[in-house]
PDB file of N, CA and C in Angstrom:
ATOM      1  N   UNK A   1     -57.740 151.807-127.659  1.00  0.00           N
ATOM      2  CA  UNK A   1     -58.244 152.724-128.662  1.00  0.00           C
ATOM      3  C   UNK A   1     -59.652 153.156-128.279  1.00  0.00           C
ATOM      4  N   UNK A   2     -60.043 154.036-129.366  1.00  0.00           N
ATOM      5  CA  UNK A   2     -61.132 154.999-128.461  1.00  0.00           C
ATOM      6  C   UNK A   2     -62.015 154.507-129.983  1.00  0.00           C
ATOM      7  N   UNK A   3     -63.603 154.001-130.127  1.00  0.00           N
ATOM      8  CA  UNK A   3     -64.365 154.496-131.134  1.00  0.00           C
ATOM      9  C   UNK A   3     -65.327 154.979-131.030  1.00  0.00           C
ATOM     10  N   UNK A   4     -65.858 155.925-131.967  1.00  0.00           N
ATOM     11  CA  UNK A   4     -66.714 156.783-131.697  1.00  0.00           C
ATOM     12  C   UNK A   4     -68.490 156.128-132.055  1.00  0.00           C
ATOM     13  N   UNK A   5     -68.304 154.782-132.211  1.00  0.00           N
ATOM     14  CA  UNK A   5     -69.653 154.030-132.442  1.00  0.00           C
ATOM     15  C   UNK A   5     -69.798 152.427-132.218  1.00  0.00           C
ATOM     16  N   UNK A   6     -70.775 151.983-132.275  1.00  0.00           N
ATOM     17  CA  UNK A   6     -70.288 150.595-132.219  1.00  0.00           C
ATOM     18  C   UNK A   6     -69.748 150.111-133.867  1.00  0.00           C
ATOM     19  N   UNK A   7     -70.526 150.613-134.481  1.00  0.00           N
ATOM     20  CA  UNK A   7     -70.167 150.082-135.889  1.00  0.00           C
ATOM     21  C   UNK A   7     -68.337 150.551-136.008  1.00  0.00           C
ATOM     22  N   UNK A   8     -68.084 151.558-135.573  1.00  0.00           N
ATOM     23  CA  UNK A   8     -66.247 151.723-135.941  1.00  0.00           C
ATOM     24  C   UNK A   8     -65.919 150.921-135.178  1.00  0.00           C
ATOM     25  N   UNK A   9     -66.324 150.554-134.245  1.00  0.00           N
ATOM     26  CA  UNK A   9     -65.892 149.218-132.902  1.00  0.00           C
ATOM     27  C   UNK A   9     -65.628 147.976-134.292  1.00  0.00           C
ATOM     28  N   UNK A  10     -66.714 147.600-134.328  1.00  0.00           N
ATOM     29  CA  UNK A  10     -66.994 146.524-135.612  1.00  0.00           C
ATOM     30  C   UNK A  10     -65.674 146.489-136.952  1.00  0.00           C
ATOM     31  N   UNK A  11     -65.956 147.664-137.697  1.00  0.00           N
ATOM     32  CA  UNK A  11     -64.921 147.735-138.451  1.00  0.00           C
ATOM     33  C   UNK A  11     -63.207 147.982-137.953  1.00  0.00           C
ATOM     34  N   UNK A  12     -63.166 148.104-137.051  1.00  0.00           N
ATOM     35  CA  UNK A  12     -61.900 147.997-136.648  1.00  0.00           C
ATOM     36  C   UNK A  12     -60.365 148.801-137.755  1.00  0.00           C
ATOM     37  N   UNK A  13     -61.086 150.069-137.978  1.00  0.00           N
ATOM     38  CA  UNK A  13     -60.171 150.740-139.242  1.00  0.00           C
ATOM     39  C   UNK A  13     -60.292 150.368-140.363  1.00  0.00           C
ATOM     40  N   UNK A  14     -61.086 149.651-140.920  1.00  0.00           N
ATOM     41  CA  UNK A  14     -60.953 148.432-142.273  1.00  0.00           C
ATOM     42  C   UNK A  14     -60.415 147.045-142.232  1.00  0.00           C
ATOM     43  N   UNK A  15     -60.167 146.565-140.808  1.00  0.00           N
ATOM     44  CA  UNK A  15     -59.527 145.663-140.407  1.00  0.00           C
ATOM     45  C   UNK A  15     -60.501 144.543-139.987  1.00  0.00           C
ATOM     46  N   UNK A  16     -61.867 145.069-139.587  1.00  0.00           N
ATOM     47  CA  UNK A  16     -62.548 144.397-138.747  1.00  0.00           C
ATOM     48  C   UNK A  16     -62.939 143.236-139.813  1.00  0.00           C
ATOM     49  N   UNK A  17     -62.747 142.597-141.242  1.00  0.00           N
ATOM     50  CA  UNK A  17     -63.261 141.359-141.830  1.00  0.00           C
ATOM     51  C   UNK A  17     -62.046 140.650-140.644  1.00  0.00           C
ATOM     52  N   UNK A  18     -60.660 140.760-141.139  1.00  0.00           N
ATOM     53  CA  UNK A  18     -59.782 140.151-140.379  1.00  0.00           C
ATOM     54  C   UNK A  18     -59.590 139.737-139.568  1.00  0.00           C
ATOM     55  N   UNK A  19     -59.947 140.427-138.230  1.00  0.00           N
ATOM     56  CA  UNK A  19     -59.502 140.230-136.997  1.00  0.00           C
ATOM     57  C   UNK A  19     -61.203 139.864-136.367  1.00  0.00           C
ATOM     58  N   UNK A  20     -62.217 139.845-137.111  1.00  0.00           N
ATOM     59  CA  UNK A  20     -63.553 139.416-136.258  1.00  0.00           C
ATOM     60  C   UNK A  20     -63.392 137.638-137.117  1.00  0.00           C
ATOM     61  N   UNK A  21     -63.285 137.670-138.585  1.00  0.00           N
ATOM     62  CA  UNK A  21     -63.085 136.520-139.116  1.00  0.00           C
ATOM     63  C   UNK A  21     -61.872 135.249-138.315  1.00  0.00           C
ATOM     64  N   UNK A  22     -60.939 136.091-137.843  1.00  0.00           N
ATOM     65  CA  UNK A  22     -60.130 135.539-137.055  1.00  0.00           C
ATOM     66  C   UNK A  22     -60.334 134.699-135.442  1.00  0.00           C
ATOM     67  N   UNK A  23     -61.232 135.532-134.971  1.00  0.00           N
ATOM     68  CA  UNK A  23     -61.746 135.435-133.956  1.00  0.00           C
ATOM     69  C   UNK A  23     -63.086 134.081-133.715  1.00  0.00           C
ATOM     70  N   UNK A  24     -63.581 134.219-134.966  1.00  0.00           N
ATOM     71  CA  UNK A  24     -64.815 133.579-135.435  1.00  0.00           C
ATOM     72  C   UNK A  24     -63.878 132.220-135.715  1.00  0.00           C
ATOM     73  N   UNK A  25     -63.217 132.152-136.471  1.00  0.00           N
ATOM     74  CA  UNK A  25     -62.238 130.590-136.691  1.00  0.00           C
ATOM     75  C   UNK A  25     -61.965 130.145-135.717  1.00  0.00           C
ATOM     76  N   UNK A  26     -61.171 131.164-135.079  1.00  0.00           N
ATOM     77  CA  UNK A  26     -60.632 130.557-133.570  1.00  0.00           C
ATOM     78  C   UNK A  26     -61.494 129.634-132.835  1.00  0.00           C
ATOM     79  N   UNK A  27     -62.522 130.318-132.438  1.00  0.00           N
ATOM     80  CA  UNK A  27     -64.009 129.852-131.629  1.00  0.00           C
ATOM     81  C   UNK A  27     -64.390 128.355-132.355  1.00  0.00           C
ATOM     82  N   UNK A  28     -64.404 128.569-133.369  1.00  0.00           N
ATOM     83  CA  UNK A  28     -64.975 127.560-134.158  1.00  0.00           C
ATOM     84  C   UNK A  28     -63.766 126.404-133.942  1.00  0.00           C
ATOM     85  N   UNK A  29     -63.067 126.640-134.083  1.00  0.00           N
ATOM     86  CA  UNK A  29     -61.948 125.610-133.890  1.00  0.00           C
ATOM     87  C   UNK A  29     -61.918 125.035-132.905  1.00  0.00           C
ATOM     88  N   UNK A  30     -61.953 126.205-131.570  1.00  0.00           N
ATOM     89  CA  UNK A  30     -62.384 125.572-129.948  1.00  0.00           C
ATOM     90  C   UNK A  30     -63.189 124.864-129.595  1.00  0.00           C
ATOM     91  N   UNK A  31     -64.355 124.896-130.799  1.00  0.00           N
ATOM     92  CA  UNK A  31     -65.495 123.886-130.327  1.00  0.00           C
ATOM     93  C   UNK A  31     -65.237 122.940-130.990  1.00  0.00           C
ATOM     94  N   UNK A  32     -64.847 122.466-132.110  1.00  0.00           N
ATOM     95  CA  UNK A  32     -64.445 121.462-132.566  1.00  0.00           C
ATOM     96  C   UNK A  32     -63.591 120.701-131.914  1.00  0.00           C
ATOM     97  N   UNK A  33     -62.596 120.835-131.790  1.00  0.00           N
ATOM     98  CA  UNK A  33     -61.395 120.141-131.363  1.00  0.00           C
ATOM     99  C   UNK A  33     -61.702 119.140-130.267  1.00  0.00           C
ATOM    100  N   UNK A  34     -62.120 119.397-129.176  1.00  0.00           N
ATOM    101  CA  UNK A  34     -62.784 118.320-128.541  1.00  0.00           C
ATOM    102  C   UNK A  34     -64.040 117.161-128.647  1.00  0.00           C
ATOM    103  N   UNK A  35     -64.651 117.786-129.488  1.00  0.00           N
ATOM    104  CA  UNK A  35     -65.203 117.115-130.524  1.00  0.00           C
ATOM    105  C   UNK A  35     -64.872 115.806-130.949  1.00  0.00           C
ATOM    106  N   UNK A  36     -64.018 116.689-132.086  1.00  0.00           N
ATOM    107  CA  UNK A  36     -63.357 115.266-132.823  1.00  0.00           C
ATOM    108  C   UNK A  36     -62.417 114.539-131.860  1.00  0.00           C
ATOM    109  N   UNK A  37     -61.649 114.727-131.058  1.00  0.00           N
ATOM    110  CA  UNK A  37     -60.992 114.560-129.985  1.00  0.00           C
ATOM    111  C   UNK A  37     -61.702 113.313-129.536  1.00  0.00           C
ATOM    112  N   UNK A  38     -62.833 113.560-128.541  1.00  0.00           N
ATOM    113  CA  UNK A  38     -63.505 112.627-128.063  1.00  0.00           C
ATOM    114  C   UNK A  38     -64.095 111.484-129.013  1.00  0.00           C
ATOM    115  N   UNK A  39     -64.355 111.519-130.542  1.00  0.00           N
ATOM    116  CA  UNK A  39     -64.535 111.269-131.531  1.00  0.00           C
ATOM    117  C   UNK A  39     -63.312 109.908-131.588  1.00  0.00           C
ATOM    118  N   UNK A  40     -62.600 110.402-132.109  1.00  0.00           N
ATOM    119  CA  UNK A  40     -61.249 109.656-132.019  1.00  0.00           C
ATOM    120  C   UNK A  40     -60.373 108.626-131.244  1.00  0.00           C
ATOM    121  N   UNK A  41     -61.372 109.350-129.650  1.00  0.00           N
ATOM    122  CA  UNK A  41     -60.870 108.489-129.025  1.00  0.00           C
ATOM    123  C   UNK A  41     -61.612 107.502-128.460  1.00  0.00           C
ATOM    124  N   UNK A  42     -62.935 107.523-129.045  1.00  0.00           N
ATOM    125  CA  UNK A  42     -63.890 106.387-129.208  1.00  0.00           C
ATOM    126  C   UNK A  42     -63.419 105.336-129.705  1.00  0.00           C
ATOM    127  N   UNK A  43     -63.144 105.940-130.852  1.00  0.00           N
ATOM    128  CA  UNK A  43     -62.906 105.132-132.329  1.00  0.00           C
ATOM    129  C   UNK A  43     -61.639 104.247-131.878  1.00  0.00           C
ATOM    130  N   UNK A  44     -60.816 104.913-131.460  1.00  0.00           N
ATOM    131  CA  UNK A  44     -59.695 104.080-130.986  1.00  0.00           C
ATOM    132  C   UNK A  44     -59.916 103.219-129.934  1.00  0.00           C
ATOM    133  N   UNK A  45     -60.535 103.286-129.006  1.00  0.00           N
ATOM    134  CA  UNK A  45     -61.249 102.379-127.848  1.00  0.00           C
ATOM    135  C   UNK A  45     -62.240 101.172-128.541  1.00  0.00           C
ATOM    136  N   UNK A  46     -62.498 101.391-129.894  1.00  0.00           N
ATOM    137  CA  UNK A  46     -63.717 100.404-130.087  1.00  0.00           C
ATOM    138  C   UNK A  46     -62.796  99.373-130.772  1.00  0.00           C
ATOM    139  N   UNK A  47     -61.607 100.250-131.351  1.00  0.00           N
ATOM    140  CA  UNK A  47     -60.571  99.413-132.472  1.00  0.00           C
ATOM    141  C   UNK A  47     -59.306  98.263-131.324  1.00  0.00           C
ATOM    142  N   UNK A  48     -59.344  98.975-130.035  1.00  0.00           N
ATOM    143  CA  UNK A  48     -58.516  98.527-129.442  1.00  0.00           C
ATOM    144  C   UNK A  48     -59.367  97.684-128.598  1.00  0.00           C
ATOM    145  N   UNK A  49     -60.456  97.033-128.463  1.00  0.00           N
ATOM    146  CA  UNK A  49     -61.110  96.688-127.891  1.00  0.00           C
ATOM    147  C   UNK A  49     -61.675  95.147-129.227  1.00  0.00           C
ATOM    148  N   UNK A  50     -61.711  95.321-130.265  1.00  0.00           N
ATOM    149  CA  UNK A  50     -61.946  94.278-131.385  1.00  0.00           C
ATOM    150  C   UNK A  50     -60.443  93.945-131.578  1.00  0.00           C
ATOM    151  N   UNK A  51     -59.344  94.659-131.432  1.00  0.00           N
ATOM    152  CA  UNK A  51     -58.507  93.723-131.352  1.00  0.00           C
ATOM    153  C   UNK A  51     -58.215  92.668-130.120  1.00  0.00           C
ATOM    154  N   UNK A  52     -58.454  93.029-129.027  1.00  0.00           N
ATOM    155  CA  UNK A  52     -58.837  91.831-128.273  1.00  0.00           C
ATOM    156  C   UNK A  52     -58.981  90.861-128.239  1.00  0.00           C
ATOM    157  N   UNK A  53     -60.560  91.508-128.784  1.00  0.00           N
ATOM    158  CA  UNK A  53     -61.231  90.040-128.891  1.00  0.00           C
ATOM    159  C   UNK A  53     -60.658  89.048-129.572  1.00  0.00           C
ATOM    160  N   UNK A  54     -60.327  89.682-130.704  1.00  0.00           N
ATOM    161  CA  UNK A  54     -59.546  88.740-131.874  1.00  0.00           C
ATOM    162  C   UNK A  54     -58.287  88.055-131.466  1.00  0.00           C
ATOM    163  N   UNK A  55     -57.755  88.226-130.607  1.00  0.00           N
ATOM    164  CA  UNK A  55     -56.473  87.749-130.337  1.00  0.00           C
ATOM    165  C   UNK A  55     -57.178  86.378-129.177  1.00  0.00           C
TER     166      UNK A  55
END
């Protein structure tokens, strides 16, 4: 598609909350996920590691 500004770039027909909000989650999600990921798999290393000991 062709726009004649950046701002119609932006709005995207009336579409642009949608598909920039969309975009914005996405991202946000991408950075998270490994995150908690690595998070988790701490947590599970520290839990699997006190059970050990305990045994």
């Amino acid at each position: 598609m062709n726009w004649g500004s950046a701002s119609a770039f932006f709005e995207m027909g009336g579409y642009g909350l949608y598909v920039w909000g969309s975009y914005i989650a996405c991202a946000v999600l991408m950075v998270l996920e490994p995150i908690l990921a690595a998070r988790r798999h701490a947590r599970a290393r520290l839990d699997a590691a006190r059970m050990t000991e305990e045994s």
